[in-house]
Protein backbone atom coordinates (compact mmCIF):
# COMPACT_ATOMS: atom_id res chain seq x y z
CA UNK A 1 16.41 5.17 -14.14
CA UNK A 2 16.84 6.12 -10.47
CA UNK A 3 16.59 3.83 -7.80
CA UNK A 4 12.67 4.84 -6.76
CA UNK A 5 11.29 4.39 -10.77
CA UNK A 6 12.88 1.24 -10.51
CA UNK A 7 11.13 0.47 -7.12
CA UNK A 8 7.75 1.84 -8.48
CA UNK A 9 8.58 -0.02 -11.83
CA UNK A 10 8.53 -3.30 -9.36
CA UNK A 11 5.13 -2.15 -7.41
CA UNK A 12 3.53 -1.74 -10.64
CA UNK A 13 4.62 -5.12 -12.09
CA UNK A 14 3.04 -6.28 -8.21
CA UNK A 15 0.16 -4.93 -9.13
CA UNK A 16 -0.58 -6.19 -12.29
CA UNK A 17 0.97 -9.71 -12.29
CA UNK A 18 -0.12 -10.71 -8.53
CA UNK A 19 -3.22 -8.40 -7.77
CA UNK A 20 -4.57 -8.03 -10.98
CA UNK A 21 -4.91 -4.66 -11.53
CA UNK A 22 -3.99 -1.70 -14.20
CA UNK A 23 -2.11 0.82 -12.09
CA UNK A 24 -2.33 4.32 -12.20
CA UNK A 25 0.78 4.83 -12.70
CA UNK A 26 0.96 8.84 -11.60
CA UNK A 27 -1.36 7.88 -8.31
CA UNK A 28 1.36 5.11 -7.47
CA UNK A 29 4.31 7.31 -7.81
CA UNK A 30 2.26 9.98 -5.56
CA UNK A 31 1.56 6.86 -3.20
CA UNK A 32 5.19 5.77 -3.27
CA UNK A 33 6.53 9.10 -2.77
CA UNK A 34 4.26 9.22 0.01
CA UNK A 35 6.14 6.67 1.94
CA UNK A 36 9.41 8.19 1.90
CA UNK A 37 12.51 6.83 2.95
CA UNK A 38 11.31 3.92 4.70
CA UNK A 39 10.86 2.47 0.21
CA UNK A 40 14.86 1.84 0.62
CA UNK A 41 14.74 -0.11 4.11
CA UNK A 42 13.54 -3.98 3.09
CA UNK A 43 12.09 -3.87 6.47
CA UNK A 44 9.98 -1.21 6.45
CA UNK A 45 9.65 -1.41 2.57
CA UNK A 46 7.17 -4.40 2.96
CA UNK A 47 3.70 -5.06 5.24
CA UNK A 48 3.77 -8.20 7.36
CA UNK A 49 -0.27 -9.14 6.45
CA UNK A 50 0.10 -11.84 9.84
CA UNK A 51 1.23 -9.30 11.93
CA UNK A 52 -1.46 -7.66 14.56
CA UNK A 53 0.61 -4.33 15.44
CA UNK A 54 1.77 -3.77 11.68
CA UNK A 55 -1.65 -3.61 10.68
CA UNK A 56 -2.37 -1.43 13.65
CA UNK A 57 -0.14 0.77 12.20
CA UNK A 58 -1.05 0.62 8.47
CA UNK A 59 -4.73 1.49 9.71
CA UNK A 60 -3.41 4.51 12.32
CA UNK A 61 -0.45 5.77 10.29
CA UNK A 62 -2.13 5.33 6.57
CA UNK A 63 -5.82 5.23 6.61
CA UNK A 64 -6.77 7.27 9.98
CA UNK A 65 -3.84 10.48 9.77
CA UNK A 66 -3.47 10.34 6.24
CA UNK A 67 -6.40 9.53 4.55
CA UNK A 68 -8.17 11.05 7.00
CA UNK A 69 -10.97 7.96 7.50
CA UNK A 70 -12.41 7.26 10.93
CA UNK A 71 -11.24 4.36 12.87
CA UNK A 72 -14.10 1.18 12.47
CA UNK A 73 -14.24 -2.34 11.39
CA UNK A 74 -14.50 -0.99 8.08
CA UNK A 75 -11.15 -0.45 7.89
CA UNK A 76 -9.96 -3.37 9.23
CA UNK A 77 -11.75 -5.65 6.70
CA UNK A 78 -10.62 -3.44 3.60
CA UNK A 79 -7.22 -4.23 5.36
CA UNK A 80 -7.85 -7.84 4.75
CA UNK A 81 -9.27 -7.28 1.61
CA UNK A 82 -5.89 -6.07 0.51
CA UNK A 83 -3.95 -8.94 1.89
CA UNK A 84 -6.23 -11.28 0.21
CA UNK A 85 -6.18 -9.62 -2.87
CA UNK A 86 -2.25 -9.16 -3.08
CA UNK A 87 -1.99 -12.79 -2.06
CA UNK A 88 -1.15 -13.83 1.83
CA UNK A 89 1.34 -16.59 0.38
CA UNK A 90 3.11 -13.92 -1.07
CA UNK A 91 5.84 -13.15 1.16
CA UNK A 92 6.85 -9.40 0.07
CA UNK A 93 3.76 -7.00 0.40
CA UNK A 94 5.21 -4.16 -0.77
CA UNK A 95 4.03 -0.95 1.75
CA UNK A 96 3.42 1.55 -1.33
CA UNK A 97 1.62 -1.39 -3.23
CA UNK A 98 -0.57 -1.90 -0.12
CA UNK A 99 -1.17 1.89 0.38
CA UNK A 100 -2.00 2.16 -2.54
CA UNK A 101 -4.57 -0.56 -3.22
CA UNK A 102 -6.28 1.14 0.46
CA UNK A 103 -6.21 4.59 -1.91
CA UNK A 104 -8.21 3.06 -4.58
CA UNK A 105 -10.63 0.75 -2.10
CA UNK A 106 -11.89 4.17 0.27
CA UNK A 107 -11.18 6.10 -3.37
CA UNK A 108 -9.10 8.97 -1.52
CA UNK A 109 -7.01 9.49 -4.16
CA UNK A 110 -7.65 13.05 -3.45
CA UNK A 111 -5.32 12.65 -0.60
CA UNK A 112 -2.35 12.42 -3.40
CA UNK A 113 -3.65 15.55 -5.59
């Protein structure tokens, strides 16, 4: 397996064992492909869920230019929603994991077709 199946391998174990949830598997490779390089940099790999200008940028950089919602509180709550849901003990929020979760919540998987 290369290096990025075994990364999505790990987001989908994430996503059942800690969120609770039966991935689809093709929209998370889409999703993780999605995020490029920036998979293979731990830093940028993972979303800080206590962090005010990471979540900025999930909502600009994801949700607004991608997904192509408009900015409103909306947002910012499924945000939370997300953090809650993937656990805000858990140290490692994986970026694709929480991208993708945000896909299924405003149900834009369009976005990945």
């Amino acid at each position: 397996m290369s290096k990025r199946d075994d990364l999505i391998a790990k987001y989908a174990d994430d996503l059942k064992n800690k969120c609770g949830m039966t991935p689809d598997m093709d929209l998370l490779t889409k999703v993780t492909i999605g995020c490029g390089p920036s998979i293979y940099n731990a830093d940028a790999a993972t979303v800080s869920g206590s962090d005010e200008s990471e979540l900025a940028t999930v909502k600009n950089n994801f949700l607004i230019k991608k997904l192509g919602l408009s900015d409103g509180a909306e947002l910012d709550s499924a945000i939370a929603s997300v953090i809650d849901t993937y656990g805000k003990s858990n140290r490692n929020k994986y970026r694709a994991v929480v991208y993708y979760m945000l896909t299924k919540h405003f149900k834009k998987e369009s976005a990945y077709k």
